[in-house]
C-alpha atoms as a PDB file:
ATOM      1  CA  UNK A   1      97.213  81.535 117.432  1.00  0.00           C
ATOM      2  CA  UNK A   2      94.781  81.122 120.320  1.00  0.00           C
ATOM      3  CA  UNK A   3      94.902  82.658 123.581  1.00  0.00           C
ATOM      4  CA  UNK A   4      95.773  79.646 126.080  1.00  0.00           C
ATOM      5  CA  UNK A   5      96.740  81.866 129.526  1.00  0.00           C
ATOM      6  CA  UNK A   6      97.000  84.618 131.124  1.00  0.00           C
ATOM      7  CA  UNK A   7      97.820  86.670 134.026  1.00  0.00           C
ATOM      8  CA  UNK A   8      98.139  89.808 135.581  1.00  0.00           C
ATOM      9  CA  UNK A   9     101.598  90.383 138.007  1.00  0.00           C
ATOM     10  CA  UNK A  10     102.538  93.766 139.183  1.00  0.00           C
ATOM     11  CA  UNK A  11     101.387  95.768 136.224  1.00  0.00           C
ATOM     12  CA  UNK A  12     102.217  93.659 134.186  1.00  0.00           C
ATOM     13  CA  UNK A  13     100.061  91.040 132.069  1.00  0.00           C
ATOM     14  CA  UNK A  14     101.503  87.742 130.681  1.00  0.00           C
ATOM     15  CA  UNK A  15      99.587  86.340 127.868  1.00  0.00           C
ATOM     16  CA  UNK A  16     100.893  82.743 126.005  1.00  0.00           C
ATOM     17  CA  UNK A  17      99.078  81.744 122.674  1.00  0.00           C
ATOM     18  CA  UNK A  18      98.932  78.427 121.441  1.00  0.00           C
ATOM     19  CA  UNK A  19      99.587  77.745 117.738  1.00  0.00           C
ATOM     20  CA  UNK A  20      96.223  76.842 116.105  1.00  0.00           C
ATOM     21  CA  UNK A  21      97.600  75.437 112.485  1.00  0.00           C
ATOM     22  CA  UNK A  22     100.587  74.054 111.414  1.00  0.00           C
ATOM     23  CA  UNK A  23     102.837  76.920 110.308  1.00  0.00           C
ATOM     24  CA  UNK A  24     103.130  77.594 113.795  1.00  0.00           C
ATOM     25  CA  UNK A  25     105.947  76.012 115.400  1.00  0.00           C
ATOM     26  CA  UNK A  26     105.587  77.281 119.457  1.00  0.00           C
ATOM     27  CA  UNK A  27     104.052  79.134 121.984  1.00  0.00           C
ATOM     28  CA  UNK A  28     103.966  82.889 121.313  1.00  0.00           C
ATOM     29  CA  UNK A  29     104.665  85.070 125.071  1.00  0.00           C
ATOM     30  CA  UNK A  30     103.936  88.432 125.361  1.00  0.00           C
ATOM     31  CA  UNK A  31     104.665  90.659 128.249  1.00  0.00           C
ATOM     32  CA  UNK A  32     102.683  93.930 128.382  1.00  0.00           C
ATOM     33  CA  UNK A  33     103.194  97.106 131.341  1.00  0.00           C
ATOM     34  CA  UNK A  34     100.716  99.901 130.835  1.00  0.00           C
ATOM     35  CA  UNK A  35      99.401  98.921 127.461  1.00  0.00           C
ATOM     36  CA  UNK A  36     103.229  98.737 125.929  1.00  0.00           C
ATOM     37  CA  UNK A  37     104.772  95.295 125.105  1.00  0.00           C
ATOM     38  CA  UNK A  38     107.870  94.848 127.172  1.00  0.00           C
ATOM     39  CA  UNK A  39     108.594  91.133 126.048  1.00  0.00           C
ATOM     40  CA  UNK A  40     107.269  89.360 122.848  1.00  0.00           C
ATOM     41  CA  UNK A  41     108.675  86.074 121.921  1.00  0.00           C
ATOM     42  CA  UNK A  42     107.772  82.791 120.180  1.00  0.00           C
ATOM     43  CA  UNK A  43     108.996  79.418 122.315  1.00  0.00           C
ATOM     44  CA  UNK A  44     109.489  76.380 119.852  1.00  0.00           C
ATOM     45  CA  UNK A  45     107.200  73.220 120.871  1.00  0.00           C
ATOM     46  CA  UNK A  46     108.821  69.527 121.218  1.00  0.00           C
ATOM     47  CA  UNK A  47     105.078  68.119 120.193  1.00  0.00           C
ATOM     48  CA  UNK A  48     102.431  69.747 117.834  1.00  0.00           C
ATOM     49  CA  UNK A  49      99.459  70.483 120.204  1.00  0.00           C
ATOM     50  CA  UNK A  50      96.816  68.084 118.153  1.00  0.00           C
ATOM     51  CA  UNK A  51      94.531  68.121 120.864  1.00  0.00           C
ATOM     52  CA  UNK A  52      96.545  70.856 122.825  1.00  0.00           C
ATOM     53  CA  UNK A  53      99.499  70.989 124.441  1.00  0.00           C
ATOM     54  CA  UNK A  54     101.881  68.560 125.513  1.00  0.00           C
ATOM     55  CA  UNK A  55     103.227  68.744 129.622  1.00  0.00           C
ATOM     56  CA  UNK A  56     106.651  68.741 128.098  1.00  0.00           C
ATOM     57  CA  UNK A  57     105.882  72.119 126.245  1.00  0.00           C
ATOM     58  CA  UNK A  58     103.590  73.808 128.971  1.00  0.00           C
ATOM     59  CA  UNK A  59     106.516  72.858 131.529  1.00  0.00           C
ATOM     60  CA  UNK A  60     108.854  74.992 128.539  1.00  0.00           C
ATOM     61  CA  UNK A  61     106.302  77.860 128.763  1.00  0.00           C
ATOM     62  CA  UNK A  62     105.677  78.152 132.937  1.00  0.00           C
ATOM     63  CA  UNK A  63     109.769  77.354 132.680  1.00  0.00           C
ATOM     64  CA  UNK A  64     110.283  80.700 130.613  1.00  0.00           C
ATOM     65  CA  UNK A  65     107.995  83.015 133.021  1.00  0.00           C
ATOM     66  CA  UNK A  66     109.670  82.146 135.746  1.00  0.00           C
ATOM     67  CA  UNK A  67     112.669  83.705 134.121  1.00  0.00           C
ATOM     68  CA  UNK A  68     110.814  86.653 132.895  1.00  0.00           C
ATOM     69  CA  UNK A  69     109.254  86.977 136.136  1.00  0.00           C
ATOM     70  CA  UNK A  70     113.237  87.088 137.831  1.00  0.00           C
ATOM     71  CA  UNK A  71     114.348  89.206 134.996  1.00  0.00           C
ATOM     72  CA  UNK A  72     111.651  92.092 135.361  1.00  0.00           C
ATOM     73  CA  UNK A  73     112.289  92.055 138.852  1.00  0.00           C
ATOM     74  CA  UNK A  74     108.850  90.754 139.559  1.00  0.00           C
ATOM     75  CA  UNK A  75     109.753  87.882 142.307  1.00  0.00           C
END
């Protein structure tokens, strides 16, 4: 996995990885407060990211922030 984004919200830091081979089927999201991970989760891909990653799958990821944004009370 590579590092693709990240970003810093209240405390806390959002980091998504991109899979870099094939045995890695999604985006992996983890969610760190004060050097503890709050969230860490793997979201599956429609598209292997050949030459990265598809709109349909970075529209997945930004969808699944916004959630854990709402959820962590971070809105």
């Amino acid at each position: 996995m590579q590092e693709w984004r990240r970003f810093d919200l209240a405390g806390y830091v959002f980091v998504a990885y991109l899979p870099s081979n094939e045995t890695e089927t999604g985006w992996r999201l983890t969610v760190t407060a004060a050097g503890e991970t709050v969230r860490d989760e793997v979201i599956p891909m429609l598209h292997p990211p050949v030459f990265g990653p598809d709109v349909e799958d970075v529209a997945a990821l930004d969808q699944r922030v916004e959630v854990l944004i709402r959820e962590l009370g971070l809105e």
